[in-house]
Structure formats: structure tokens, C-alpha cells
N, C-alpha and C. Protein backbone atom coordinates (compact mmCIF):
# COMPACT_ATOMS: atom_id res chain seq x y z
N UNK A 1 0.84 -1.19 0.00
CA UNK A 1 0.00 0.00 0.00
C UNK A 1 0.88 1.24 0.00
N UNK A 2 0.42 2.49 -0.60
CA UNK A 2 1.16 3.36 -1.23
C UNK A 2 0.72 4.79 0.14
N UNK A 3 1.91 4.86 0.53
CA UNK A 3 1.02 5.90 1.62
C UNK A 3 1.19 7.12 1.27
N UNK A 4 0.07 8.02 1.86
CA UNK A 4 -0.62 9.33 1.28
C UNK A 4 -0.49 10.03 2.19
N UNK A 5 -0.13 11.16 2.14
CA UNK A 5 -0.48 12.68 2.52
C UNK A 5 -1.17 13.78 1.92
N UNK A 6 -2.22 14.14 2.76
CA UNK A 6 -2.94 15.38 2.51
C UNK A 6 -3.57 15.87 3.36
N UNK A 7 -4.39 16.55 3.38
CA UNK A 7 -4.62 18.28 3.97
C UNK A 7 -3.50 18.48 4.27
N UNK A 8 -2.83 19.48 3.46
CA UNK A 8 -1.67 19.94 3.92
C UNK A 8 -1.41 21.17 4.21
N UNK A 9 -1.41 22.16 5.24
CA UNK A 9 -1.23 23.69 5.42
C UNK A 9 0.20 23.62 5.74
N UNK A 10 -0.04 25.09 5.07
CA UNK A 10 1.16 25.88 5.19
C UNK A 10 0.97 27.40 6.10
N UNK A 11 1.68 27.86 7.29
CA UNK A 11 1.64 29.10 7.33
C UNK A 11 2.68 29.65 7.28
N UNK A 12 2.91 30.66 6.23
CA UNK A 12 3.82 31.67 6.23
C UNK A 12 4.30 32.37 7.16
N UNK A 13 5.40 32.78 7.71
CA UNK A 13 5.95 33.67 8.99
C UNK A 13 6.76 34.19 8.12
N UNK A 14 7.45 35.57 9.04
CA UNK A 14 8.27 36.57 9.09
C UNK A 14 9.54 35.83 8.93
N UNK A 15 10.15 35.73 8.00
CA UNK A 15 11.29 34.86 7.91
C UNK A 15 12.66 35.32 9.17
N UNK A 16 13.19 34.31 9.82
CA UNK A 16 14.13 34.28 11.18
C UNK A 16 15.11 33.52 10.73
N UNK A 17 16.10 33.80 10.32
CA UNK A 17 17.37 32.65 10.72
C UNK A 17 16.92 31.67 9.88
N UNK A 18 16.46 31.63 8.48
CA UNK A 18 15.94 30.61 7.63
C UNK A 18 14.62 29.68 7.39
N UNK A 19 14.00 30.05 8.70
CA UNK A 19 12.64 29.91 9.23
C UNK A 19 11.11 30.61 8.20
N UNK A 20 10.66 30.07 7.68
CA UNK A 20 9.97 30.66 6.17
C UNK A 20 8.37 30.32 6.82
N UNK A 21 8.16 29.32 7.15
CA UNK A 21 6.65 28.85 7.71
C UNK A 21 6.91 27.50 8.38
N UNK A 22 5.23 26.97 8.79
CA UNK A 22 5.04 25.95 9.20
C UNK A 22 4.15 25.06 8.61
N UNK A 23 4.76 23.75 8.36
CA UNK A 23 3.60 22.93 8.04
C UNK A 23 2.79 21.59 8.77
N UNK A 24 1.52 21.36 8.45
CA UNK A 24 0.96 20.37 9.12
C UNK A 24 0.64 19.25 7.69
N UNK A 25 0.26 17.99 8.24
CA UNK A 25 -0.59 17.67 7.29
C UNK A 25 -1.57 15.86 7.41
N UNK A 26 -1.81 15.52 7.10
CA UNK A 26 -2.85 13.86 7.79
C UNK A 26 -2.28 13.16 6.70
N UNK A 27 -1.13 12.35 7.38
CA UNK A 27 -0.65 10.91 7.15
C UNK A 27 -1.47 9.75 7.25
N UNK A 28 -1.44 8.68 5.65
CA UNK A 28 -2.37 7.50 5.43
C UNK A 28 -3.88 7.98 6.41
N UNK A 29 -4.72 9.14 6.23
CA UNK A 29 -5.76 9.23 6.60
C UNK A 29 -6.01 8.64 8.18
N UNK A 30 -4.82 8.93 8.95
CA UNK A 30 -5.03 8.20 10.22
C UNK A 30 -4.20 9.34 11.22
N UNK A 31 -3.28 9.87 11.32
CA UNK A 31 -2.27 10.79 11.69
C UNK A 31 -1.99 12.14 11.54
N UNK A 32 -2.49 12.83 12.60
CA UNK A 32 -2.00 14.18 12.29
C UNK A 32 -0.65 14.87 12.90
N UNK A 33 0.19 15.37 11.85
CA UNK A 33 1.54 15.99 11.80
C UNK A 33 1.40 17.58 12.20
N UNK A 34 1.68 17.92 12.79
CA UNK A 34 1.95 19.72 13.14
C UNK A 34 3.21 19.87 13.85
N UNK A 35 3.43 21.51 13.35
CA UNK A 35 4.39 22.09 13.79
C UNK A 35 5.89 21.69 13.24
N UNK A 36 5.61 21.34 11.99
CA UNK A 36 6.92 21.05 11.47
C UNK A 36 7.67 22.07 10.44
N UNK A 37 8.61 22.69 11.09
CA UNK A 37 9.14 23.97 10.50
C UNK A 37 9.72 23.84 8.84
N UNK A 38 9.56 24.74 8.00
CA UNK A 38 9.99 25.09 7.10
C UNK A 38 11.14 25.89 6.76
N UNK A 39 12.60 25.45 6.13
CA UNK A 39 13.09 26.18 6.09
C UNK A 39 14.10 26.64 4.96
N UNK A 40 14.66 27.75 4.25
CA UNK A 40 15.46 27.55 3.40
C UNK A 40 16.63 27.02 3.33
N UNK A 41 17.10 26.60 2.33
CA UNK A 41 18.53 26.16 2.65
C UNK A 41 19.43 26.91 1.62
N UNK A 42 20.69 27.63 2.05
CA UNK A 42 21.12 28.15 1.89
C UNK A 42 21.60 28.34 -0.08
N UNK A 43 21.89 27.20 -0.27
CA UNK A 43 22.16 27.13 -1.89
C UNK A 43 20.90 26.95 -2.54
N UNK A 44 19.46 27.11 -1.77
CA UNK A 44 18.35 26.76 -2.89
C UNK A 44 17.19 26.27 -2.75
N UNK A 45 16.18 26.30 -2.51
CA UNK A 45 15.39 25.22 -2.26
C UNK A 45 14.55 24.69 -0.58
N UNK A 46 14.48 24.28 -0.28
CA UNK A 46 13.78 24.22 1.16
C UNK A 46 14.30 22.67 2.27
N UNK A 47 14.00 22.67 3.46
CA UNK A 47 14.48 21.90 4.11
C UNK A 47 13.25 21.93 5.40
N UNK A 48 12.94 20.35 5.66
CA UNK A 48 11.71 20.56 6.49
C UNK A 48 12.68 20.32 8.26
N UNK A 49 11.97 20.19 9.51
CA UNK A 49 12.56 19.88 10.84
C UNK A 49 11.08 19.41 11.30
N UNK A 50 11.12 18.59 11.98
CA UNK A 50 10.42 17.60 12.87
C UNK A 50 10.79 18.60 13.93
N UNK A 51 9.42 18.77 14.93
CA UNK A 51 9.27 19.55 16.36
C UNK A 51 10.07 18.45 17.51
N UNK A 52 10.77 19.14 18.39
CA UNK A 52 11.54 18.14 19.24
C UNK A 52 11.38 18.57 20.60
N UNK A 53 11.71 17.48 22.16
CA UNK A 53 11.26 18.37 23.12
C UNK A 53 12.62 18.27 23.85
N UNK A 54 12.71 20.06 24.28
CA UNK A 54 14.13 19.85 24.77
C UNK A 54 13.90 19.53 26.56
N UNK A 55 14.90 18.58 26.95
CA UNK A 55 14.93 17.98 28.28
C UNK A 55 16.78 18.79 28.78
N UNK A 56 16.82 18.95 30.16
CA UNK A 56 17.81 19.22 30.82
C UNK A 56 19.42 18.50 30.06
N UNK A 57 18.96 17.10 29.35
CA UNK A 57 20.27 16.51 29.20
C UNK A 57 20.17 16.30 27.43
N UNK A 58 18.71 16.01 26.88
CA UNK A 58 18.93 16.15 25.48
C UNK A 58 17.88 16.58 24.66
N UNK A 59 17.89 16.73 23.64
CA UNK A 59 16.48 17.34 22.49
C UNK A 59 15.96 16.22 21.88
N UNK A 60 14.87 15.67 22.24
CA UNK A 60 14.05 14.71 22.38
C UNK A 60 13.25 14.79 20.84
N UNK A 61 13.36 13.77 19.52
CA UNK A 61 12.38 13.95 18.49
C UNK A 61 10.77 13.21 19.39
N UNK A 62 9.93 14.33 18.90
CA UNK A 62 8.29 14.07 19.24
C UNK A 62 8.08 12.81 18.39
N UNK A 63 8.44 13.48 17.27
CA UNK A 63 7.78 12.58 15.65
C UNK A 63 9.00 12.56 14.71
N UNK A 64 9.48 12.10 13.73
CA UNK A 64 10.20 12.07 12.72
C UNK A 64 9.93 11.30 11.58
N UNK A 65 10.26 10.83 10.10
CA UNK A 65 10.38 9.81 9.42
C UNK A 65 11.24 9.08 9.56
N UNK A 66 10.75 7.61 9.12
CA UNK A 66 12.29 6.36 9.77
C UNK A 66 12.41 6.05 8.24
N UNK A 67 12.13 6.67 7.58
CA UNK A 67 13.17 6.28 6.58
C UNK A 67 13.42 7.11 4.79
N UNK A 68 14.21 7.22 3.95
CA UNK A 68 14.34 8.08 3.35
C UNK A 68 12.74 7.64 1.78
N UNK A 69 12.41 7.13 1.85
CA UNK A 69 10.77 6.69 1.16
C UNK A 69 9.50 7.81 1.92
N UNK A 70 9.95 7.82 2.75
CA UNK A 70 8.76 8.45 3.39
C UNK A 70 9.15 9.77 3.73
N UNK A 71 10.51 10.19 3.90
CA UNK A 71 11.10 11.73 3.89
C UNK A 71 10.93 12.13 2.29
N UNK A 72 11.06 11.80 1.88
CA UNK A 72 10.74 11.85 -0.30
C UNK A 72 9.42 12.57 -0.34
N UNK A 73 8.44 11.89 -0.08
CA UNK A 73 6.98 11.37 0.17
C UNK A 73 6.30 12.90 0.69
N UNK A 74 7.04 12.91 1.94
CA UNK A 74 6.51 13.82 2.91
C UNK A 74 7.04 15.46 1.90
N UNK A 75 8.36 15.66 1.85
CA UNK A 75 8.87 16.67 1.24
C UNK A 75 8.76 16.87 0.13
N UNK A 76 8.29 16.11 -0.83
CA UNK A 76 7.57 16.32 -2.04
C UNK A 76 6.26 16.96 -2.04
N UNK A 77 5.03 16.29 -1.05
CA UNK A 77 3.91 17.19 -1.42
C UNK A 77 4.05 18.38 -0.59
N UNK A 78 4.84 18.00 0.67
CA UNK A 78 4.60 20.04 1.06
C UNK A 78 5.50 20.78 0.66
N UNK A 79 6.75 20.71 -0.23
CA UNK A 79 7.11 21.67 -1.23
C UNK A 79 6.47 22.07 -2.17
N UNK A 80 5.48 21.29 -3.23
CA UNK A 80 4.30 20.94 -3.64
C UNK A 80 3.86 22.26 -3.12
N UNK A 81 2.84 21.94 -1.55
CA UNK A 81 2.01 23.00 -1.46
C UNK A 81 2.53 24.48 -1.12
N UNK A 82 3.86 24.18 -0.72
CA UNK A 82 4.49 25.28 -0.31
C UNK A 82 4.53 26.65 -1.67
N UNK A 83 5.22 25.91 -2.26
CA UNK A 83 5.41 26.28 -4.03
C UNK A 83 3.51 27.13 -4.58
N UNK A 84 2.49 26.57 -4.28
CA UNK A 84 1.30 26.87 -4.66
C UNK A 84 0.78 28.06 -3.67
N UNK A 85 1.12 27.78 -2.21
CA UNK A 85 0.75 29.23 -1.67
C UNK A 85 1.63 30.79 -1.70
N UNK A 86 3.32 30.29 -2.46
CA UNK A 86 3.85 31.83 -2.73
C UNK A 86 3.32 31.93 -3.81
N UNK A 87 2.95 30.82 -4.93
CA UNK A 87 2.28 31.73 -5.97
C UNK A 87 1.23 32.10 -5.43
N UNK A 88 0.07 31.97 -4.81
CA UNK A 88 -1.03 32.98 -4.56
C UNK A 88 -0.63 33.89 -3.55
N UNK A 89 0.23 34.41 -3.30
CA UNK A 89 0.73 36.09 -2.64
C UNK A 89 1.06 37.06 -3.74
């Protein structure tokens, strides 16, 4: 089975230190993803970050992808939507 992502938002912010927006979006119709930062990368193009929780001794991933099929997957359609909401500004 071929897994899917959609509803996917994007919100735009005040760009910080490479920081461009945030995206959410519902993995295989079962999972909802938020708060996963958007960001540029320096030679071009965009770079996503998984939200993490920082503890006294280390920075803890909430959520991540385990593997590079599903980082493809994921960063394909919300560049995708990313790409469709600067064209409507």
C-alpha cells in the first residue's frame, strides 16, 4: 500500500534565521503531523525539521520519518504546497 499525505497547510511567517513557515498535514488518513518547520537552505530550495522536546540533558524527536521513502513522500507534497501558496501572494 502506497502511503498518502494530505490536507496539507502551510503558514507563512516573518522569515528568522531561515525559518519561512510551518507545516501540518494527515498521514495515510489516520495521523495528524503539526508544527513542522519550514526552512530555506542556503544554496536553494527548502528543508523541512520535525518539532523536538528539549529535556535538561537532550532534544528529544516528538515525531520524525524512519526512513528516506517516506522523507521523499513527505517533502515532495509540502514543497508541492508550499510552491502553490507563494504563488497565490
Amino acid at each position: 500500500m502506497k502511503s498518502k499525505i494530505s490536507e496539507i497547510q502551510i503558514v507563512p511567517i516573518k522569515p528568522q534565521d531561515g525559518l519561512v513557515g510551518f507545516a501540518s498535514f494527515v498521514f495515510d488518513d489516520n495521523f495528524y503531523f503539526s508544527s513542522i518547520g519550514v526552512y530555506t537552505r542556503p544554496n536553494g530550495g527548502y528543508r523541512l525539521t520535525c518539532p523536538t522536546r528539549k529535556t535538561s540533558f537532550a532534544s528529544l524527536p516528538i515525531f520524525h520519518p524512519i526512513n528516506k521513502e517516506i522523507t521523499g513522500l513527505i517533502e515532495q507534497e509540502v514543497f508541492t504546497k508550499l510552491q502553490e501558496v507563494y504563488e497565490r501572494q
